[in-house]
Protein backbone atom coordinates (compact mmCIF):
# COMPACT_ATOMS: atom_id res chain seq x y z
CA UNK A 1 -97.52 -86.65 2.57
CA UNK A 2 -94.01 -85.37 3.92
CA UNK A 3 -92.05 -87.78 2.34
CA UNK A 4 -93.21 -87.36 -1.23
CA UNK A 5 -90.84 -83.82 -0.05
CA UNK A 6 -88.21 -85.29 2.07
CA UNK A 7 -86.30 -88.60 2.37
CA UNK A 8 -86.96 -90.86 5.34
CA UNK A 9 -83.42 -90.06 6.69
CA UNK A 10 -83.66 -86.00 6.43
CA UNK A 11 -87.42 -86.19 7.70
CA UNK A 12 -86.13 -88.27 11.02
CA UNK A 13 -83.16 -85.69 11.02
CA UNK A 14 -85.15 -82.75 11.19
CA UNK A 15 -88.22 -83.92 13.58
CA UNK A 16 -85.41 -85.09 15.99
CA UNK A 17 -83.78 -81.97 16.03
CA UNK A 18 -86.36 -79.97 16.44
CA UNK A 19 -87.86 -82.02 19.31
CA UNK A 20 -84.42 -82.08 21.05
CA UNK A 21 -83.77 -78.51 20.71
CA UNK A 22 -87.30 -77.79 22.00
CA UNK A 23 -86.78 -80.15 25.41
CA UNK A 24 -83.30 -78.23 25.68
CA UNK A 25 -85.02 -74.69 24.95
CA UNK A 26 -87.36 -76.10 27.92
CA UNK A 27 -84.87 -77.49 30.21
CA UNK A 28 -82.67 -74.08 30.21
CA UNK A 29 -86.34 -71.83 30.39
CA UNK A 30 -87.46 -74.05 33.50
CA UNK A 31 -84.56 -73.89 35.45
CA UNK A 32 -84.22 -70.05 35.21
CA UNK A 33 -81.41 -68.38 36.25
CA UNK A 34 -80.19 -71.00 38.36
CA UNK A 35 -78.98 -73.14 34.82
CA UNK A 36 -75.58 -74.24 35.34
CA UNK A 37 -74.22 -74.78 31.67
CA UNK A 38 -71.50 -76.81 33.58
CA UNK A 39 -73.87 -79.62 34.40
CA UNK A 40 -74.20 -80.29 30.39
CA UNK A 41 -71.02 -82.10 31.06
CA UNK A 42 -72.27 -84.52 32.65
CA UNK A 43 -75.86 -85.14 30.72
CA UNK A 44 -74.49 -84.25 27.40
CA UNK A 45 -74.05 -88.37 26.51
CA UNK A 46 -77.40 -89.45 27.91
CA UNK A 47 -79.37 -86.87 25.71
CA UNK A 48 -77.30 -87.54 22.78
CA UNK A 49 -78.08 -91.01 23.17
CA UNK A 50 -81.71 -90.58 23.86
CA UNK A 51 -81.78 -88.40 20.59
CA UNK A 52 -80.06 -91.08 18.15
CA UNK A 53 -82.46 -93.67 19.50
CA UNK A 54 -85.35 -91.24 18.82
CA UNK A 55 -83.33 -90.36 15.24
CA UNK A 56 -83.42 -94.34 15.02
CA UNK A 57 -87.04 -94.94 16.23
CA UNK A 58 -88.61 -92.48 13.97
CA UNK A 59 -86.55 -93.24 10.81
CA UNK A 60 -87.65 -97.10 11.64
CA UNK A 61 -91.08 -95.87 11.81
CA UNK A 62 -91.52 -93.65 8.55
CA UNK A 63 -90.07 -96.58 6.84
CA UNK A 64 -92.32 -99.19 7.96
CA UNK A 65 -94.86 -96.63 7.11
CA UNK A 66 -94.32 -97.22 3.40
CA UNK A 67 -94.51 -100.80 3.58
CA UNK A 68 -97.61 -101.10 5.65
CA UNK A 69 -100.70 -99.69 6.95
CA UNK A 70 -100.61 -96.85 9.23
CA UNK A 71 -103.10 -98.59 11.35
CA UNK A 72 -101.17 -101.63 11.83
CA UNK A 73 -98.01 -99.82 12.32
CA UNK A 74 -99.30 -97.50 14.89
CA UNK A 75 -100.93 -100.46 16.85
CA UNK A 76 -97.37 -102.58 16.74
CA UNK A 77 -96.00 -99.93 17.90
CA UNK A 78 -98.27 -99.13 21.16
CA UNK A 79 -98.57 -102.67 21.86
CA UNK A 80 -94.57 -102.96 21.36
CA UNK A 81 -94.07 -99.84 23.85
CA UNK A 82 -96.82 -101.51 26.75
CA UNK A 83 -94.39 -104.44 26.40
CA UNK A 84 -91.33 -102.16 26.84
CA UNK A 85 -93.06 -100.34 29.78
CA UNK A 86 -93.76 -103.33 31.49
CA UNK A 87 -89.60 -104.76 31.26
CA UNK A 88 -87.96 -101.48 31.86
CA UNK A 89 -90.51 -100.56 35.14
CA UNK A 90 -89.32 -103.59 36.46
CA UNK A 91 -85.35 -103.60 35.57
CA UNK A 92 -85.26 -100.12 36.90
CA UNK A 93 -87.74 -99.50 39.17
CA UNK A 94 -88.52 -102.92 40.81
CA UNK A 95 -92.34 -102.17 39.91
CA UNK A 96 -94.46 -104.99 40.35
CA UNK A 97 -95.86 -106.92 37.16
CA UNK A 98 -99.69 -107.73 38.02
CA UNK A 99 -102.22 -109.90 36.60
CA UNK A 100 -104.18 -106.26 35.63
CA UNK A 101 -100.80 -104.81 33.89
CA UNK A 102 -100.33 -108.04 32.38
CA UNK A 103 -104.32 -108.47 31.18
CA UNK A 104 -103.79 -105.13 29.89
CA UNK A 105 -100.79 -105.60 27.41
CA UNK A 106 -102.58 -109.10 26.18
CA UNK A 107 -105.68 -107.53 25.59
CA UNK A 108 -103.66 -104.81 23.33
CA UNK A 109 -101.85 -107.31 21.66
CA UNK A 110 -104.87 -109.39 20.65
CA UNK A 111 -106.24 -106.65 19.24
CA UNK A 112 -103.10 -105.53 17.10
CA UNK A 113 -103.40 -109.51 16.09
CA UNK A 114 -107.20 -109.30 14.78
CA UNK A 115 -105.95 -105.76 12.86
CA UNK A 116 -103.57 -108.35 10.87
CA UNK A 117 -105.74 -110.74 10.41
């Protein structure tokens, strides 16, 4: 319903701002008066990044959203992120990949497969 108002592009825009601007809001609240605006040097890229991928993501999304159904899209999209999950826990965490982790992503991927079908 919010795009018959709002282009995919402006509709990304505005959901990523306002979700950025709400973790920053939080960031600054939880840290009090010991917030050290100084340290933004240092973070600044890393949440500007994280904010153009989510710009990117969501854009992707409300797209994809026009050309299928919300089910299906929704589905690819958890069984794409328990993928995801599993790769970056063990690039950058060294977590173990078990047979139970692994069962689990399978079974959610067979079941995104019998939604196409």
């Amino acid at each position: 319903m919010c795009l018959r108002h709002a282009s995919i592009p402006m509709h990304s825009f505005f959901q990523t701002f306002g979700i950025t601007t709400l973790a920053a809001v939080a960031i600054v609240l939880r840290s009090g008066s010991r917030f050290e605006f100084s340290k933004l040097k240092t973070v600044w890229p890393f949440f500007a990044l994280g904010s153009c991928a989510a710009l990117g993501a969501i854009g992707f999304q409300l797209y994809v959203v026009r050309l299928a159904p919300v089910g299906m899209v929704e589905g690819a999209k958890r069984a794409l992120t328990l993928v995801f999950t599993l790769v970056f826990a063990k690039l950058f965490f060294s977590e173990a990949i078990n047979s139970k982790k692994l069962f689990a992503v399978m079974i959610m991927t067979m079941g995104l497969l019998l939604l196409l079908v």
